[in-house]
Protein backbone atom coordinates (compact mmCIF):
# COMPACT_ATOMS: atom_id res chain seq x y z
CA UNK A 1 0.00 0.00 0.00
CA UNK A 2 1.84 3.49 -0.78
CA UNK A 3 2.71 6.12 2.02
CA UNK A 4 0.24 8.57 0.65
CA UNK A 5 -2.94 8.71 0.58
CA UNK A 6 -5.32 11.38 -0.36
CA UNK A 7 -8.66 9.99 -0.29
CA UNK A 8 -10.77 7.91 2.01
CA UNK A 9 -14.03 6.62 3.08
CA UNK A 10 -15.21 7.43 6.61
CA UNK A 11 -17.72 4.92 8.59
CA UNK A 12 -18.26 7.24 11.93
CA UNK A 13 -20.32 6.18 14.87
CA UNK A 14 -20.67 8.97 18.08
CA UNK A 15 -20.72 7.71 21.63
CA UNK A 16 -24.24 6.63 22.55
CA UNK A 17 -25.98 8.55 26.07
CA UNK A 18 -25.65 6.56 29.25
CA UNK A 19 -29.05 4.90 30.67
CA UNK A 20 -30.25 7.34 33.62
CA UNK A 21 -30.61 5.32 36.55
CA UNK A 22 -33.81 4.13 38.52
CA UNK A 23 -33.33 4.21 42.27
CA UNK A 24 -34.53 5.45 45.75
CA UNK A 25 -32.69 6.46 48.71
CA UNK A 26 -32.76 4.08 51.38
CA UNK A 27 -31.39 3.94 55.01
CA UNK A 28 -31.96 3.04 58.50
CA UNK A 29 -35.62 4.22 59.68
CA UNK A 30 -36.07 5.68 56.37
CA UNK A 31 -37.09 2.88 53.99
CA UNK A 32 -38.67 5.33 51.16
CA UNK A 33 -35.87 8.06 51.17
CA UNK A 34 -37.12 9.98 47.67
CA UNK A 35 -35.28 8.70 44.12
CA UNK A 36 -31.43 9.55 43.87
CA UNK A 37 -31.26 7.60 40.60
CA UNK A 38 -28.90 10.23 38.43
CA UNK A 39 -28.72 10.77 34.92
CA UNK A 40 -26.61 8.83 32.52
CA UNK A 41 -23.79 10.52 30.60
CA UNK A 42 -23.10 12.40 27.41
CA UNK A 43 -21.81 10.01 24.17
CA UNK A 44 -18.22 10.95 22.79
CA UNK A 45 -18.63 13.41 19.77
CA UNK A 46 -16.53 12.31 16.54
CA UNK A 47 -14.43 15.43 15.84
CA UNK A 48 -12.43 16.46 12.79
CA UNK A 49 -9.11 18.70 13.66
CA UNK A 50 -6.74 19.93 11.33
CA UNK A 51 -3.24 18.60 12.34
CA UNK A 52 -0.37 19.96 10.81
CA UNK A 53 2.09 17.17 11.21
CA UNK A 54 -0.58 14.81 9.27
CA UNK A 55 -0.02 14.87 5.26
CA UNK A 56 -1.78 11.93 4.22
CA UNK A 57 -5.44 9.75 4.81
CA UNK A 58 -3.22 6.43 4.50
CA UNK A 59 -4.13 5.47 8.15
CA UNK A 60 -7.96 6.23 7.64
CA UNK A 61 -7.42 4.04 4.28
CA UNK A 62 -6.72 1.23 6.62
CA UNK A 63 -9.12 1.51 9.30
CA UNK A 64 -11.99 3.52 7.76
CA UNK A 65 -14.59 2.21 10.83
CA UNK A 66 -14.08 4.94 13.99
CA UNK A 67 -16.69 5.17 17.16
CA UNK A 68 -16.40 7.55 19.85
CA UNK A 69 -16.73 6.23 23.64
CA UNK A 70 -20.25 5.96 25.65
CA UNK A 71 -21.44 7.21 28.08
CA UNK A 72 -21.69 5.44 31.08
CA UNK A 73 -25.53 4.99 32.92
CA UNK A 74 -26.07 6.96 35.97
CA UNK A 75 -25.84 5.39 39.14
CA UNK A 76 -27.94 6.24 42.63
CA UNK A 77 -26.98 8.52 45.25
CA UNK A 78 -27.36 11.01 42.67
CA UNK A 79 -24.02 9.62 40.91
CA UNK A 80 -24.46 11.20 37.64
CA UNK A 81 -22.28 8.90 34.78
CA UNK A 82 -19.90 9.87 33.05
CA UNK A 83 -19.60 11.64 29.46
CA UNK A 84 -17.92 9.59 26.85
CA UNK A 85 -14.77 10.65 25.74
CA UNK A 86 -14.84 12.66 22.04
CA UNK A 87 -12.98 10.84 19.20
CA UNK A 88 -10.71 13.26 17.37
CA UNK A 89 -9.33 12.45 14.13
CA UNK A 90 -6.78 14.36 13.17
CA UNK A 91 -6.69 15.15 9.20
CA UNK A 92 -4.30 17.46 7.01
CA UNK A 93 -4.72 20.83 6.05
CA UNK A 94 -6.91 21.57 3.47
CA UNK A 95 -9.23 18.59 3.87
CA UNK A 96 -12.52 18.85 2.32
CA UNK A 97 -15.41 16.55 3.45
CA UNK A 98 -18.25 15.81 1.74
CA UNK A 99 -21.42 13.45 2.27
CA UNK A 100 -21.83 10.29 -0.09
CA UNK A 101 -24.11 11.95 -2.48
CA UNK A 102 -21.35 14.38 -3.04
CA UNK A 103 -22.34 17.39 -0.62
CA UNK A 104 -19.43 19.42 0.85
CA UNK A 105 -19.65 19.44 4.53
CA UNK A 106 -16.59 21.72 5.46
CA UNK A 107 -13.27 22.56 4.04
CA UNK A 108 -10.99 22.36 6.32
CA UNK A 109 -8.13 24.57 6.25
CA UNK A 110 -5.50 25.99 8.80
CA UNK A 111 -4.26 24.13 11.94
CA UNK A 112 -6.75 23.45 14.77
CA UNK A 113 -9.75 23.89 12.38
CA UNK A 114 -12.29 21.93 14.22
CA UNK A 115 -15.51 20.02 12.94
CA UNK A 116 -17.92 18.05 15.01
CA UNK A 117 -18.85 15.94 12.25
CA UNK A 118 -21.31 13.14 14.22
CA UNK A 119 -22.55 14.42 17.73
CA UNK A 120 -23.01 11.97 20.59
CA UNK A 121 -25.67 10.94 22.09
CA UNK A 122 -27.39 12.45 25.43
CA UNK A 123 -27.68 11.11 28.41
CA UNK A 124 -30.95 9.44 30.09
CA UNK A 125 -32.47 11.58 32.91
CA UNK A 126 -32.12 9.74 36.17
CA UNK A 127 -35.92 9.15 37.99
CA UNK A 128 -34.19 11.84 40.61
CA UNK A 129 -34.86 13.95 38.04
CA UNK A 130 -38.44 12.90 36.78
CA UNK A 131 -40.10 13.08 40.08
CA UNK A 132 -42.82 15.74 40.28
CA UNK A 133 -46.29 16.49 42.02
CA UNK A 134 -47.31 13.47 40.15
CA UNK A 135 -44.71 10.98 40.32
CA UNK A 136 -42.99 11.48 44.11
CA UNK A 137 -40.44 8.63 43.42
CA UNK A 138 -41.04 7.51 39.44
CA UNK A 139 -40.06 3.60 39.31
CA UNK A 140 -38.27 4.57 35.84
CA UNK A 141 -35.90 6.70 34.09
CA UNK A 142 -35.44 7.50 30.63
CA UNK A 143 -32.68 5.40 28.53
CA UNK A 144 -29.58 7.01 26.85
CA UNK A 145 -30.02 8.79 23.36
CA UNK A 146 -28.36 6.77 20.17
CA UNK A 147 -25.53 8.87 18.94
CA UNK A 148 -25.02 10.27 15.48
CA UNK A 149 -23.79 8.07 12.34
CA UNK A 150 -21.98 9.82 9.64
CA UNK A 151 -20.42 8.07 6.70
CA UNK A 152 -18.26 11.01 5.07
CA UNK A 153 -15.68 11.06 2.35
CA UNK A 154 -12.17 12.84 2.86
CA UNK A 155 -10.20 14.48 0.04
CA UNK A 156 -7.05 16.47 0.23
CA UNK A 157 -6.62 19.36 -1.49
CA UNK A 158 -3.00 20.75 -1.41
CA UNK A 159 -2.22 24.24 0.07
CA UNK A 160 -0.31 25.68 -1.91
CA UNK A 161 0.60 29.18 -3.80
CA UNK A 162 2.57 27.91 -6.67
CA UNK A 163 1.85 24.48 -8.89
CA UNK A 164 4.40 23.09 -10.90
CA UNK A 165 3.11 20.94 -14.08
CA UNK A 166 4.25 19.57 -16.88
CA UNK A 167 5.02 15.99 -18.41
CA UNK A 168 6.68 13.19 -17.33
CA UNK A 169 10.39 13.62 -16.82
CA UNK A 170 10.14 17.26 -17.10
CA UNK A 171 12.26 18.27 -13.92
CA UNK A 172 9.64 19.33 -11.89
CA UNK A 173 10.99 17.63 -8.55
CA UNK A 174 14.88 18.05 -9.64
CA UNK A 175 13.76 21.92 -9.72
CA UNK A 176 11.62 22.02 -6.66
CA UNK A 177 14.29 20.46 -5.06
CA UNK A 178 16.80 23.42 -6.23
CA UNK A 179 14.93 25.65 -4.89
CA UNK A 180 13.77 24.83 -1.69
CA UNK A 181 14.89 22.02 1.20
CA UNK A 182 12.09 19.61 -0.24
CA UNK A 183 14.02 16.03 -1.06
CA UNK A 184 11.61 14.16 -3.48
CA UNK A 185 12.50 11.71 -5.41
CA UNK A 186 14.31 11.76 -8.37
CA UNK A 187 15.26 9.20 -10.99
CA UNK A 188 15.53 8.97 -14.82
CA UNK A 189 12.58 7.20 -15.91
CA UNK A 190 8.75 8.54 -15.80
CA UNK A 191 6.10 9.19 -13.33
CA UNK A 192 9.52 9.15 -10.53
CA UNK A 193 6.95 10.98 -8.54
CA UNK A 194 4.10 9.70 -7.10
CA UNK A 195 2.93 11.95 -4.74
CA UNK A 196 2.77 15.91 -5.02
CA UNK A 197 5.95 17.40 -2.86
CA UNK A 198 5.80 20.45 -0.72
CA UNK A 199 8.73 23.08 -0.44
CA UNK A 200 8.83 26.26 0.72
CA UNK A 201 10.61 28.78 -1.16
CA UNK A 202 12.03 32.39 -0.21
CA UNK A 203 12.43 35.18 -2.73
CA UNK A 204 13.44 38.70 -1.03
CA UNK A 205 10.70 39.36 1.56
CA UNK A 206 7.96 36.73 0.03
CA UNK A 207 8.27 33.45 1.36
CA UNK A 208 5.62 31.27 -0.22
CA UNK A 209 5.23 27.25 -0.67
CA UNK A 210 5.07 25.34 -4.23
CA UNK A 211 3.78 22.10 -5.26
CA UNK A 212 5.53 19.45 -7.58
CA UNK A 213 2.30 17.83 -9.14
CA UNK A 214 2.97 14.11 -10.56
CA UNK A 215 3.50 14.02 -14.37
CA UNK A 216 1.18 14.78 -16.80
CA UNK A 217 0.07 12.88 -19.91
CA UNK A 218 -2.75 13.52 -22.25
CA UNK A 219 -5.67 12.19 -21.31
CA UNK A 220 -4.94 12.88 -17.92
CA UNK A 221 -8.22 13.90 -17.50
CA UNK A 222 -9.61 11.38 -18.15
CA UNK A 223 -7.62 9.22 -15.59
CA UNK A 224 -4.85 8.07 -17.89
CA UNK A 225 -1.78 8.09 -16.09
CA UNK A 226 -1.43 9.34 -12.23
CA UNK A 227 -2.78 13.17 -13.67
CA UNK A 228 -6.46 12.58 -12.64
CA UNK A 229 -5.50 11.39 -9.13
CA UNK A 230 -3.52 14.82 -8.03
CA UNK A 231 -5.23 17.10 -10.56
CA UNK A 232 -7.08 18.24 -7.80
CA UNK A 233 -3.75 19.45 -6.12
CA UNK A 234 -3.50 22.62 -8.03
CA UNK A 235 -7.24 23.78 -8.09
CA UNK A 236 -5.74 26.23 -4.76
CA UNK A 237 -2.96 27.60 -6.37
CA UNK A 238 -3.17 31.22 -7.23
CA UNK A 239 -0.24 30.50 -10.11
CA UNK A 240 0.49 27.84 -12.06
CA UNK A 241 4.18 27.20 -13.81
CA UNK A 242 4.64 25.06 -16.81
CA UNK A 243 8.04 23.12 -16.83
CA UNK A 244 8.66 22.72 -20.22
CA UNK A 245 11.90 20.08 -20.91
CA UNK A 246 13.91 20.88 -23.53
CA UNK A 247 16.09 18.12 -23.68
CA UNK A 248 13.31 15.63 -24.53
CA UNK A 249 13.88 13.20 -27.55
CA UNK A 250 10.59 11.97 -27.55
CA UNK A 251 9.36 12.20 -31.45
CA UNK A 252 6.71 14.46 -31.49
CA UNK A 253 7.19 16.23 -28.76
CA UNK A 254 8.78 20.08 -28.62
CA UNK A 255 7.82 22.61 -25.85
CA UNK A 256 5.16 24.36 -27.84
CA UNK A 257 3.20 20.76 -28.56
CA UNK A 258 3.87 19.83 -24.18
CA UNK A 259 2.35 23.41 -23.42
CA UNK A 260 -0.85 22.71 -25.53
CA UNK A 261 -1.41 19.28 -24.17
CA UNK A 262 -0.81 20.61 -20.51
CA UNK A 263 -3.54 23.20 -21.25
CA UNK A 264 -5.91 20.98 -22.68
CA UNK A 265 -5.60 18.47 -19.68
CA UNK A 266 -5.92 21.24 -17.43
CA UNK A 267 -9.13 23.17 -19.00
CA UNK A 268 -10.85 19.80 -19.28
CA UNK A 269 -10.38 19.10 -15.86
CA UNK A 270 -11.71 22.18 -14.82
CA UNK A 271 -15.13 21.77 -16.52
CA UNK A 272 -15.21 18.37 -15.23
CA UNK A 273 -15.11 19.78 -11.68
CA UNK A 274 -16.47 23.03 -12.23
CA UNK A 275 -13.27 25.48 -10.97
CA UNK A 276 -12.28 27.43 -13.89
CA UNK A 277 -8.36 27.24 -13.89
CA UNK A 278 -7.85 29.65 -16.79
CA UNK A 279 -7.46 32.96 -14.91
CA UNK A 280 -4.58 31.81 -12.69
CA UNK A 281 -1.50 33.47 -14.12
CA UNK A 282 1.39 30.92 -16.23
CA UNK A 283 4.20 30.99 -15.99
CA UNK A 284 6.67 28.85 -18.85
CA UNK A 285 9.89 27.41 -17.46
CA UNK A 286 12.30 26.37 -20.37
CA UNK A 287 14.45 23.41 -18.06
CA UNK A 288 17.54 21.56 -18.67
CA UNK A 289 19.47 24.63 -20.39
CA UNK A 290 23.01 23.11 -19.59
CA UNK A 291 22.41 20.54 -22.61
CA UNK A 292 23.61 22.73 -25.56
CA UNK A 293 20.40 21.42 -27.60
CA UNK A 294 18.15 22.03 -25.31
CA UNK A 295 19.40 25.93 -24.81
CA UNK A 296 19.36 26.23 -28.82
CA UNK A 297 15.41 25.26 -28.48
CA UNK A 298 14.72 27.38 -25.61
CA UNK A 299 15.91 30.21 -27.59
CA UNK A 300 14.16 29.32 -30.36
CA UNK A 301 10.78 29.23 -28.72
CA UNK A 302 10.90 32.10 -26.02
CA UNK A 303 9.88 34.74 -28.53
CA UNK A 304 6.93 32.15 -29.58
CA UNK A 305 5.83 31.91 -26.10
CA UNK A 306 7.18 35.99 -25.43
CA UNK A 307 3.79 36.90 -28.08
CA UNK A 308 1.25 34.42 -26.27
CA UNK A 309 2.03 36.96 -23.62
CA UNK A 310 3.31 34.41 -21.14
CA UNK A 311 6.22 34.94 -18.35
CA UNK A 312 9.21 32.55 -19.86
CA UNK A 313 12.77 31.58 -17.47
CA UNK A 314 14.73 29.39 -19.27
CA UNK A 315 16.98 27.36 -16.35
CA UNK A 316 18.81 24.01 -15.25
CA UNK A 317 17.83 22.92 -11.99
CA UNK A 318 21.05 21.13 -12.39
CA UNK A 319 23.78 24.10 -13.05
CA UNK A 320 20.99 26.57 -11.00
CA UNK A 321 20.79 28.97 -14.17
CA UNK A 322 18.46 30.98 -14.24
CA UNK A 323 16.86 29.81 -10.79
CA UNK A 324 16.97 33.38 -9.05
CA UNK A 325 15.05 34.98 -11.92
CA UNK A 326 12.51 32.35 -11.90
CA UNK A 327 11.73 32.38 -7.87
CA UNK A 328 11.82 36.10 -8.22
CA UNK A 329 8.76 35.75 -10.99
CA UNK A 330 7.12 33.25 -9.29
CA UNK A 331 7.37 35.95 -5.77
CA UNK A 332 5.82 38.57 -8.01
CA UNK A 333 2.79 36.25 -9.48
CA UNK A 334 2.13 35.58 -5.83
CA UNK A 335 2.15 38.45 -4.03
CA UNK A 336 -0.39 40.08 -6.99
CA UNK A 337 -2.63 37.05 -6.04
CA UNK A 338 -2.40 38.22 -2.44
CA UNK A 339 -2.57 41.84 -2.86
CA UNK A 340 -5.80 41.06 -4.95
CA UNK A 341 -7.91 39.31 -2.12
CA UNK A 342 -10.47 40.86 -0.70
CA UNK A 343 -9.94 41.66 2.91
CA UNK A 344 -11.51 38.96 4.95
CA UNK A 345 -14.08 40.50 7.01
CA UNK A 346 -14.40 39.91 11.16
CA UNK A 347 -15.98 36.57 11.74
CA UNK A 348 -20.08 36.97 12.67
CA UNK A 349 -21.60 34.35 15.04
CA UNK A 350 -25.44 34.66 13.80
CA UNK A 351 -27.49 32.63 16.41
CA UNK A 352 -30.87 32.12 15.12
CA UNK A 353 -33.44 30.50 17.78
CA UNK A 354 -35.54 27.83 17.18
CA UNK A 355 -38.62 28.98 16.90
CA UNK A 356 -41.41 28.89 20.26
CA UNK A 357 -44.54 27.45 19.06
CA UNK A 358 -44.30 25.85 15.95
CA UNK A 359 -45.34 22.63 14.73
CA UNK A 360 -43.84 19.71 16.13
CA UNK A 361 -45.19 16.85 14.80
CA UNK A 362 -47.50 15.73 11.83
CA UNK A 363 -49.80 12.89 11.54
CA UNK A 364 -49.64 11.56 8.30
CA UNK A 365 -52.34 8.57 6.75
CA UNK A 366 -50.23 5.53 6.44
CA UNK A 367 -53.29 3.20 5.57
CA UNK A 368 -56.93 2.78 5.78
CA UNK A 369 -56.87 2.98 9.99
CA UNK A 370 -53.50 3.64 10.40
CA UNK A 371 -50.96 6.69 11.19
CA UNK A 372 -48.02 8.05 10.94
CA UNK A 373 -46.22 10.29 13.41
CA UNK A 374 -43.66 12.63 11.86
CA UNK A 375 -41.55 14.78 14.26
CA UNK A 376 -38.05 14.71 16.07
CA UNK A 377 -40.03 15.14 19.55
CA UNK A 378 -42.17 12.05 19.51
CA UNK A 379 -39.27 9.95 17.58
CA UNK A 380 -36.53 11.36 20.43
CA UNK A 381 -39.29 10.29 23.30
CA UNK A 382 -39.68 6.59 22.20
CA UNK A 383 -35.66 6.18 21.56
CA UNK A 384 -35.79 6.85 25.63
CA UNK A 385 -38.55 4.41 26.83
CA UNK A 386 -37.85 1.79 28.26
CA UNK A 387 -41.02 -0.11 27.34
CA UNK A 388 -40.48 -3.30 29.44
CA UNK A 389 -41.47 -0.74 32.63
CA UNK A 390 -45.46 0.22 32.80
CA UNK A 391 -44.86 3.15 34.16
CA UNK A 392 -42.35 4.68 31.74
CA UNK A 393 -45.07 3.41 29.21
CA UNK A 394 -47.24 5.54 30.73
CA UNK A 395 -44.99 8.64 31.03
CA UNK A 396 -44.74 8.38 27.21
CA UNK A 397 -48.44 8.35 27.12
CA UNK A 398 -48.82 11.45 28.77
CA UNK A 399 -46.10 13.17 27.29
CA UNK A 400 -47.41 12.78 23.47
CA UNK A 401 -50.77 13.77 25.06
CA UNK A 402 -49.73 16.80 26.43
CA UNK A 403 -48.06 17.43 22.21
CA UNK A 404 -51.28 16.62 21.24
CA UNK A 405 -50.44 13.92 19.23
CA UNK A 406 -54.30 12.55 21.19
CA UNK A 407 -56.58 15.31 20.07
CA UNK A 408 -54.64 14.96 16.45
CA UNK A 409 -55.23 11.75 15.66
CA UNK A 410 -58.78 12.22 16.48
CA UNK A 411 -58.90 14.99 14.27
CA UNK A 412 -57.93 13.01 11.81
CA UNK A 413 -59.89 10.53 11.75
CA UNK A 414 -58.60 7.77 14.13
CA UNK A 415 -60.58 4.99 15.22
CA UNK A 416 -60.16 2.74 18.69
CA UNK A 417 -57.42 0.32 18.01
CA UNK A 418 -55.93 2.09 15.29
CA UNK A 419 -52.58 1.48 14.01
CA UNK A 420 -49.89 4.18 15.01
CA UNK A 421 -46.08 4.40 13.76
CA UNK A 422 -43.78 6.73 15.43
CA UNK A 423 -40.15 6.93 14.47
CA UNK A 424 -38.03 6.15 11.28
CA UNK A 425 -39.84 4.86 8.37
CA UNK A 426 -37.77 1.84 8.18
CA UNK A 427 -37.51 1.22 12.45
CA UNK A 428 -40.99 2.22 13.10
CA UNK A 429 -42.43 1.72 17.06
CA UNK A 430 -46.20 0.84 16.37
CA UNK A 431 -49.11 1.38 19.15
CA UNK A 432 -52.12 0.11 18.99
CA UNK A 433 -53.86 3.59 19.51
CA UNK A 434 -56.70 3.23 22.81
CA UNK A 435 -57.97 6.64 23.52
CA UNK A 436 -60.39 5.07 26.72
CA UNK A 437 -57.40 5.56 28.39
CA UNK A 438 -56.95 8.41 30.37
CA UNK A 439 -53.72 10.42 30.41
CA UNK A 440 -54.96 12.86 33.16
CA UNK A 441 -55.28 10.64 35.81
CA UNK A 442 -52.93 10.05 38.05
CA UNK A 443 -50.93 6.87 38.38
CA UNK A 444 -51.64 3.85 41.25
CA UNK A 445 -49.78 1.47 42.06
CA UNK A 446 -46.22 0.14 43.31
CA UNK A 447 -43.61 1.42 41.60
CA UNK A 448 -42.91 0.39 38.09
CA UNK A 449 -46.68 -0.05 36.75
CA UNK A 450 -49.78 2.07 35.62
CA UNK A 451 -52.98 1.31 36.91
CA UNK A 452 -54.18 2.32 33.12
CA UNK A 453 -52.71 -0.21 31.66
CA UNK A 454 -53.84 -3.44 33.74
CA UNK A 455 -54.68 -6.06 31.79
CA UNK A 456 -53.48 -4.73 28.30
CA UNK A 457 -51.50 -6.95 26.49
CA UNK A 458 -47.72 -5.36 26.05
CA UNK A 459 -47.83 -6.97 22.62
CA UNK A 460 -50.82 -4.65 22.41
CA UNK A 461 -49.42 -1.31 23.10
CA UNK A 462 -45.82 -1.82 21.23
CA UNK A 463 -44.78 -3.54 18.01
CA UNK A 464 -41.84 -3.09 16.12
């Protein structure tokens, strides 16, 4: 498997909410004490942070399956449990994330960027806190909340001011390697490079980083060769520099024909992915100018490429001709690009309340005498019953009453024993709908049951 990697599949789970905890305080001469059962804790989120000393997805390649820790139940004596540590995933700068349909999420860019990308889940309350007038010491609590799971799709996008393209064999990493303290690798056969290389180059005051893309072929594009793969590495660079070789013996092949074919490849992939690469200023490197040939063809085509109105160096990365001059240019192109942003304007928190008295819920026909209950309240509710206890049965019962889920099945049409689905379409809780019953009166009985429903089947009130 190679070193770098710059795309993977994410399979994310978040920590799930603790169970709160049932109990009652007991001790000598004080048998009924009131409920200290405390609520369970807070699932681990599943966190995306920009790590600087992380350049590749290799490690997500090989374990793409990550869940964040639980939270643990709550325990009595008013022992609340504890929140389940977050899962942070460090990923490299300039990271985008997108959903499977294709959906950017964020773009991640500069170190300790920060993106909670599946929440965990929260915690059960604890009967301690569900007593009330009602229910002195409830015989129930509420279960922990299922967290959040996220399948998401990385991609790296190199960061970086300068791209250098070009064929095969061109000199792209012997020249990136002249002019800064990268060390890729270099050998004399194509596609040496396999992964883009980073180096950070100095010219007078301007310090700014380039990018040694892997070869380029025609039909690149189209995912011939290694082009398609790291195309994507120069869609953030504010200039791009041709590296033209004139040393090649290749027939068919001159600097002119390797410039068209780059700019094909490059304007092709740009309408494949939308980003319109033809306003970032070019500039042509003529390399290899210590091979007598190759200088006699650079001076033959610099007035050629001199009228297209295009920046031309001609340089060895192996004598260093010429390389001043060129990292100079390049230091010109860049700080134009800068000097043209607009000024980014102070970061704006706009917090926009949900809104008080809107429609929770719908009830929705699912068949001739059944219903469908549509709404994150009534879904959220069941997830925390704990339906083998009568009494938390019950305290779901009068907690869609009081919603009016009751009144609005009636209204539409609801008869005794009428089918009722609340939750996801395809994990569905379904009640056989009874509205003898009466939510308004108050429970009897031990601890644990609801005098309402004595002598209803469970089978009756719960099918999924």
């Amino acid at each position: 498997m190679p070193d770098f990697v710059d795309e993977a599949v994410l399979h994310l789970k978040a920590g799930d909410g603790g169970h709160g905890c049932a109990s009652v305080h007991r001790e000598k001469f004080k048998p009924l004490g009131g409920p200290d059962g405390a609520n369970g804790g807070r699932g681990g989120d599943v966190v995306l942070e920009v790590d600087p000393n992380v350049a590749t997805l290799l490690e997500y390649q090989r374990r793409p399956h990550r869940k964040a820790a639980n939270g643990t139940p709550g325990q009595g004596g008013h022992r609340s449990g504890a929140n389940g540590t977050e899962l942070v995933l460090p990923v490299p700068d300039g990271t985008v994330v997108t959903s499977p349909d294709g959906a950017v999420i964020a773009d991640l860019i500069g170190a300790g960027t920060r993106l909670v990308i599946a929440e965990g889940g929260h915690g059960g309350l604890g009967n301690a806190a569900l007593a009330s007038p009602k229910r002195k010491a409830p015989g129930f609590a509420l279960k922990g909340e299922p967290g959040d799971e996220a399948d998401v799709r990385l991609e790296i996008k190199t960061i970086a001011d300068v791209g250098l393209v070009g064929f095969p064999s061109a000199g792209k990493s012997s020249l990136i390697a002249a002019v800064s303290a990268a060390r890729p690798k270099i050998a004399d056969y194509p596609f040496t490079t396999l992964i883009p290389n980073l180096g950070v180059v100095e010219a007078g005051a301007t310090q700014f980083v380039v990018a040694d893309v892997p070869g380029l072929i025609p039909g690149a594009s189209d995912g011939k060769g290694l082009g398609l793969g790291f195309l994507r590495h120069v869609e953030r660079c504010s200039t791009l520099v041709h590296v033209l070789d004139c040393a090649t013996f290749e027939q068919g092949r001159d600097p002119l024909s390797d410039l068209d074919v780059i700019e094909a490849e490059l304007a092709a992939y740009g309408e494949k992915v939308g980003t319109d690469l033809s306003d970032r200023p070019r500039i042509v490197v003529l390399n290899k100018a210590d091979v007598p040939e190759a200088r006699e063809l650079a001076e033959f085509v610099t007035p050629m490429l001199t009228e297209r109105g295009l920046t031309v160096c001609t340089v060895s990365a192996a004598s260093r001709e010429g390389l001043r001059e060129l990292t100079f240019a390049m230091a010109a192109q860049v700080e134009a690009a800068r000097a043209a942003r607009p000024e980014p304007e102070p970061t704006r928190v706009v917090l926009r309340p949900k809104q008080l008295g809107g429609v929770s819920f719908e009830v929705v026909r699912a068949g001739e005498n059944a219903f469908r209950i549509r709404g994150d309240k009534p879904a959220r509710w069941v997830r925390q019953t704990d339906f083998s206890n009568d009494e938390a049965v019950g305290y779901l019962g009068d907690r869609l009453n009081r919603l009016g889920i009751e009144a609005a099945l009636a209204k539409a049409g609801a008869l005794p024993g009428a089918e009722v689905y609340i939750g996801d379409e395809d994990d569905s809780v379904v009640f056989d709908w009874d509205p003898s019953l009466d939510a308004d009166q108050t429970p009897i009985g031990p601890r644990g049951t609801d005098s309402r429903l004595d002598g209803v089947d469970r089978a009756d009130r719960r099918r999924s």
